[in-house]
Protein backbone atom coordinates (compact mmCIF):
# COMPACT_ATOMS: atom_id res chain seq x y z
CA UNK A 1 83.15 117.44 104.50
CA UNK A 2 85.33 114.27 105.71
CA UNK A 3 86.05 113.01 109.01
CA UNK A 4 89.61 111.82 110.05
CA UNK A 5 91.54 110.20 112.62
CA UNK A 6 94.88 108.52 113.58
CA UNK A 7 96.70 106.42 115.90
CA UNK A 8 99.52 105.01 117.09
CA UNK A 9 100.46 102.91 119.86
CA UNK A 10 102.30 99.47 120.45
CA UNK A 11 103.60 99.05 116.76
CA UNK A 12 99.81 99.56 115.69
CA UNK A 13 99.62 102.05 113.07
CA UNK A 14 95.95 103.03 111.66
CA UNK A 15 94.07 106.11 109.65
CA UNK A 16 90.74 106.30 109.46
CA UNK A 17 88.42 108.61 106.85
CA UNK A 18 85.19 109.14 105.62
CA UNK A 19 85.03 110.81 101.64
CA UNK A 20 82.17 112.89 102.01
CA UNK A 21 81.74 114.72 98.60
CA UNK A 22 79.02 115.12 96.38
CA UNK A 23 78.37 112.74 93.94
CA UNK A 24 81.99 112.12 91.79
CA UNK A 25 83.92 109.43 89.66
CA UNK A 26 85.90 108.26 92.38
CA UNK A 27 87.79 104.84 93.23
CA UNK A 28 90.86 103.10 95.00
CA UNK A 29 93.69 102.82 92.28
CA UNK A 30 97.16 101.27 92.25
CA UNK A 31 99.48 104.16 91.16
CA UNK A 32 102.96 103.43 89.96
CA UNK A 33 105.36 106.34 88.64
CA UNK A 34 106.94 106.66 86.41
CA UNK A 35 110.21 107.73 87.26
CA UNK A 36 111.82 106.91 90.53
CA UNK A 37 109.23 107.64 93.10
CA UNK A 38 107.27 105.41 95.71
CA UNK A 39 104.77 103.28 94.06
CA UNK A 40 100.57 104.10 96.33
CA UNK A 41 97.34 102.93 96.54
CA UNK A 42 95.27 105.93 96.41
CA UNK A 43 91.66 106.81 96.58
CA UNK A 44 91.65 109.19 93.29
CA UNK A 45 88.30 111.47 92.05
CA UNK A 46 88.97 110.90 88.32
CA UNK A 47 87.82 114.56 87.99
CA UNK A 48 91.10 115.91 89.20
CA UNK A 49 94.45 116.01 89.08
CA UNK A 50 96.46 114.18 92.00
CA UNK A 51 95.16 112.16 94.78
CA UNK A 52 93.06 112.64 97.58
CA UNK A 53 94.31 110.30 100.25
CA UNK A 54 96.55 107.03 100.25
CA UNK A 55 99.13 104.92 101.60
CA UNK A 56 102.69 104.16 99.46
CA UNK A 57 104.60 101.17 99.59
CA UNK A 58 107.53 102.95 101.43
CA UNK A 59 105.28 103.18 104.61
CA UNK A 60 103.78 106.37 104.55
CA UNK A 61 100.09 107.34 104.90
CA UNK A 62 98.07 109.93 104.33
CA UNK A 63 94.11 111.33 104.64
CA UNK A 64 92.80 114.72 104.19
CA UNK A 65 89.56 116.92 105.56
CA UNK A 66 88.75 119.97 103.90
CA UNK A 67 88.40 122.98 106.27
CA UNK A 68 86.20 126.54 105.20
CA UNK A 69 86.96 129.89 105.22
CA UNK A 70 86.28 133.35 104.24
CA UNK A 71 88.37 132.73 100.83
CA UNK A 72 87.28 132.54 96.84
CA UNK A 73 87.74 129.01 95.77
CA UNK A 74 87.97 127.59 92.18
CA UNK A 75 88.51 124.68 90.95
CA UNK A 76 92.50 125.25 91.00
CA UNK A 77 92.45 125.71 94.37
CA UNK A 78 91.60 122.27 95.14
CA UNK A 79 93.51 120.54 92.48
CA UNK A 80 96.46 122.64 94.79
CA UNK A 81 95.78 119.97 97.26
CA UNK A 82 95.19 117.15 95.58
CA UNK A 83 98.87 117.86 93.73
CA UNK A 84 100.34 118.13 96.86
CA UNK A 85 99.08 115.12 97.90
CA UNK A 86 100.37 113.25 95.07
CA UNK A 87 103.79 114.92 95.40
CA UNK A 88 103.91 113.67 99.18
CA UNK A 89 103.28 110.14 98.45
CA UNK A 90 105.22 110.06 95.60
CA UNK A 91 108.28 111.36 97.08
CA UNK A 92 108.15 110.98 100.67
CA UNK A 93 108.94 108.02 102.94
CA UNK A 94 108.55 109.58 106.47
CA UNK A 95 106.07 111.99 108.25
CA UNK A 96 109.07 114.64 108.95
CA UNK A 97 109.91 115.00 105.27
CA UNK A 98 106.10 115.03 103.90
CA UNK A 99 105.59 117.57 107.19
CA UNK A 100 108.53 119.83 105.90
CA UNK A 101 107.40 119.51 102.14
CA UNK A 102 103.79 119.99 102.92
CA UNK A 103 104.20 123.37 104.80
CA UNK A 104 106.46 124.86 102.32
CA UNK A 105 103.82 123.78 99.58
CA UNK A 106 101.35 126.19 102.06
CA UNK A 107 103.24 128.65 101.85
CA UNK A 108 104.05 129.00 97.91
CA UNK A 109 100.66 128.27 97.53
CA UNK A 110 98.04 130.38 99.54
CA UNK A 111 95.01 130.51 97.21
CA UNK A 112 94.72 126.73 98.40
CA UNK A 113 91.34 125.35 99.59
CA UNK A 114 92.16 125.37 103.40
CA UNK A 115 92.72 121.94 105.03
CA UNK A 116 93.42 119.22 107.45
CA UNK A 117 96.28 116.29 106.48
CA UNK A 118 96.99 113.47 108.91
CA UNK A 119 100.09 111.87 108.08
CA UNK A 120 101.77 108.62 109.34
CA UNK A 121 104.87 106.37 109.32
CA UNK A 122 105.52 103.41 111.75
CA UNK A 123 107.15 106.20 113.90
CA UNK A 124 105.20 108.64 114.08
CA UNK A 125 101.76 110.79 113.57
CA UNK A 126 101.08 113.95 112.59
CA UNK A 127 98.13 116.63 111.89
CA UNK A 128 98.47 119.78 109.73
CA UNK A 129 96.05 122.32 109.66
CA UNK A 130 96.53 125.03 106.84
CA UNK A 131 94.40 128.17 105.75
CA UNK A 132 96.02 130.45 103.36
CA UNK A 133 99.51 131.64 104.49
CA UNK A 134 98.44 130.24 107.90
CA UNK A 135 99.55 126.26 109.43
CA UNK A 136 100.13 124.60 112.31
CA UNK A 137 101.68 121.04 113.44
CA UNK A 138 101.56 118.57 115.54
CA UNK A 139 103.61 115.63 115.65
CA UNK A 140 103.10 112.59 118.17
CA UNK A 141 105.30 109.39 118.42
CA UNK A 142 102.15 107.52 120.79
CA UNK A 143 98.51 108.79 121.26
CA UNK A 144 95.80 109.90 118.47
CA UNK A 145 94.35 112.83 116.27
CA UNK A 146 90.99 113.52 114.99
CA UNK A 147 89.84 116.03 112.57
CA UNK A 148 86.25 116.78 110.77
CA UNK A 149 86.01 120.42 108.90
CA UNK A 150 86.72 122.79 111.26
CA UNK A 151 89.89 124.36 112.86
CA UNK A 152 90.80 122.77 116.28
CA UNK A 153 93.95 124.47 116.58
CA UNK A 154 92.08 128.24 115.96
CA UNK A 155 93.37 129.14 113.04
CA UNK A 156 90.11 130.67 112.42
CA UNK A 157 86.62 130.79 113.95
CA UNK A 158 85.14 128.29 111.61
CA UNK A 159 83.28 125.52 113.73
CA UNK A 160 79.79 124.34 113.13
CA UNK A 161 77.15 121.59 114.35
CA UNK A 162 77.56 118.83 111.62
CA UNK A 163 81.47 119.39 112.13
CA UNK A 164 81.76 119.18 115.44
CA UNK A 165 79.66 116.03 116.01
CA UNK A 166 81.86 113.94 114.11
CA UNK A 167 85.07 115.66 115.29
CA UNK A 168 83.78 114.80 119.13
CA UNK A 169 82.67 111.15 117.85
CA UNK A 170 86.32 110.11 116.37
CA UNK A 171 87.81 111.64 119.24
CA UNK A 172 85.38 109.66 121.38
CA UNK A 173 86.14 106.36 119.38
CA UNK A 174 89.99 107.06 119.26
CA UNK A 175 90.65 107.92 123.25
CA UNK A 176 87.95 104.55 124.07
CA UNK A 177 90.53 101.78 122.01
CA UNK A 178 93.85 103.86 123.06
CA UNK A 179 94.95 101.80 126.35
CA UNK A 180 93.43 98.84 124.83
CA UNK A 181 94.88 98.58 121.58
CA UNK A 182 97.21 95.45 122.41
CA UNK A 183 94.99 93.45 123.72
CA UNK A 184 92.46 94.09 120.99
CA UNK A 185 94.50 93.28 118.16
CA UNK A 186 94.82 95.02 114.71
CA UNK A 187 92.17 92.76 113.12
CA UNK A 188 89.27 93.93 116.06
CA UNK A 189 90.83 97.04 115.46
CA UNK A 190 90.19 97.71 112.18
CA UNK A 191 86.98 96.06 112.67
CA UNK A 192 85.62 98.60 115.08
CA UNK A 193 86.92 101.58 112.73
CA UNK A 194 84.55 99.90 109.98
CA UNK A 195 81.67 100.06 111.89
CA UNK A 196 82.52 103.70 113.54
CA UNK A 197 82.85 105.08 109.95
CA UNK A 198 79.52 103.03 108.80
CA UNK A 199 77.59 104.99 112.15
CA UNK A 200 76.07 108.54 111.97
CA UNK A 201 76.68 111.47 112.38
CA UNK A 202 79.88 110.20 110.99
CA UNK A 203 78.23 108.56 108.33
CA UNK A 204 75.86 110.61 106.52
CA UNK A 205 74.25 111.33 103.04
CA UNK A 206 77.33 113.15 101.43
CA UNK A 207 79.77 109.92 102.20
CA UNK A 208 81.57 108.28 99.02
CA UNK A 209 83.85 106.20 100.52
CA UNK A 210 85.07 105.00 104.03
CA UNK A 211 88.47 103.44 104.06
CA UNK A 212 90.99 102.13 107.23
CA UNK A 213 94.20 102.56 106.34
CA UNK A 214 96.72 99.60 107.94
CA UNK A 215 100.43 100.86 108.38
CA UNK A 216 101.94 98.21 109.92
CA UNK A 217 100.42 95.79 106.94
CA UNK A 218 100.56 97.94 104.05
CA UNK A 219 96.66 97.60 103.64
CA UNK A 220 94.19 99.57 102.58
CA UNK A 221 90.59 98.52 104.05
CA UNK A 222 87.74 100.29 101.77
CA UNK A 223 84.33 100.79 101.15
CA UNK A 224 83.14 102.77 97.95
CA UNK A 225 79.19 103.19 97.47
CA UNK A 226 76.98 100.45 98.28
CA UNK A 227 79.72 97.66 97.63
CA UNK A 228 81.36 95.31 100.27
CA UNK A 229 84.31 96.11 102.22
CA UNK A 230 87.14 94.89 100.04
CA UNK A 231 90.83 94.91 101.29
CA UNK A 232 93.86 96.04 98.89
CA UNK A 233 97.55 95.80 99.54
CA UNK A 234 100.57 96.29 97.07
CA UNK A 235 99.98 92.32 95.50
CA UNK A 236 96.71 92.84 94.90
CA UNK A 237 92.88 93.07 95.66
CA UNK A 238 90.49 90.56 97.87
């Protein structure tokens, strides 16, 4: 499942994601590698190869939704994604080059489980959707993007209830803070996401984790299980 969201607006930078999985080994880590590439924090399902989403120390952030369709899966096919995922925080610095990396990973790679990645820099924001051979972009330098499970570009027909709830809730939550985000302030910000992501439907029994993550601070803000919200930049854990 998953919810996601973004936004961007007056130097404020901020992801948002519920890990809704079934039950997994699954934590924030510190990843450093081992050869020249960006050091991330990254929430990793020790199951699999790769990450599932994170933030690197170069700036650039990323979270993930899974989205069905008609398509045998396997257990490769979502390592597929969690590789790529990897590769784009390793590697990548800005939204354009993870974009232009992440849709020529689509396309060498079809039998991947089909998706959602939000992706953001201090510039910019962006949303892929990919199914197979088929993706779409969007990139936005101000405003917000939401995703839960389900196409919103129409990619495919594959929209239901549970999905659609959450999608309309983020959207809800992201359009309500837009025009205000200056005069809340990142703290309040990040604040409000907490509680959003701790509220049903976007909340439910299938949710792992719920993490903010803070661009302009290099922070990751996250909650794993029934433990307190704990916040963890490139120095450390508090």
């Amino acid at each position: 499942m998953c919810t996601i969201g973004g936004i961007i607006r007056d130097g404020t930078v901020l992801l948002f994601k519920n890990f809704d999985y079934p039950p997994v080994a699954r934590g924030w880590a510190q990843l450093i590698p081992s050869a020249h590439g960006h050091e991330h924090l990254a929430l990793v399902d020790h199951d699999q190869r790769g990450v599932n989403s994170g933030l690197n120390r170069a700036g650039l952030g990323l979270v993930i939704s899974r989205s069905e369709w008609d398509h045998p899966s396997s257990p490769e096919s979502e390592e597929l994604r969690t590789v790529a995922n990897a590769e784009m925080l390793t590697r990548f610095s800005t939204v354009r080059d993870a974009v232009d990396h992440l849709e020529g990973y689509v396309r060498d790679h079809p039998r991947m489980y089909g998706g959602n990645v939000i992706l953001a820099d201090c510039g910019c924001l962006s949303v892929t959707e990919h199914l197979g051979e088929k993706h779409r972009t969007e990139i936005v330098t101000e405003g917000s993007i939401a995703r839960a499970n389900h196409s919103v570009f129409g990619l495919v027909n594959n929209e239901y209830e549970s999905s659609q709830r959450r999608y309309s809730q983020m959207v809800a939550f992201l359009e309500g803070i837009e025009d205000r985000m200056a005069r809340i302030g990142t703290p309040r910000l990040i604040d409000l996401g907490k509680r959003l992501l701790r509220t049903p439907p976007i909340l439910n029994e299938n949710t792992r984790s719920s993490f903010v993550i803070d661009l302009s601070n290099l922070a990751v803000h996250h909650l794993t299980g029934g433990e307190r919200w704990r916040r963890m930049t490139f120095s450390g854990e508090g």
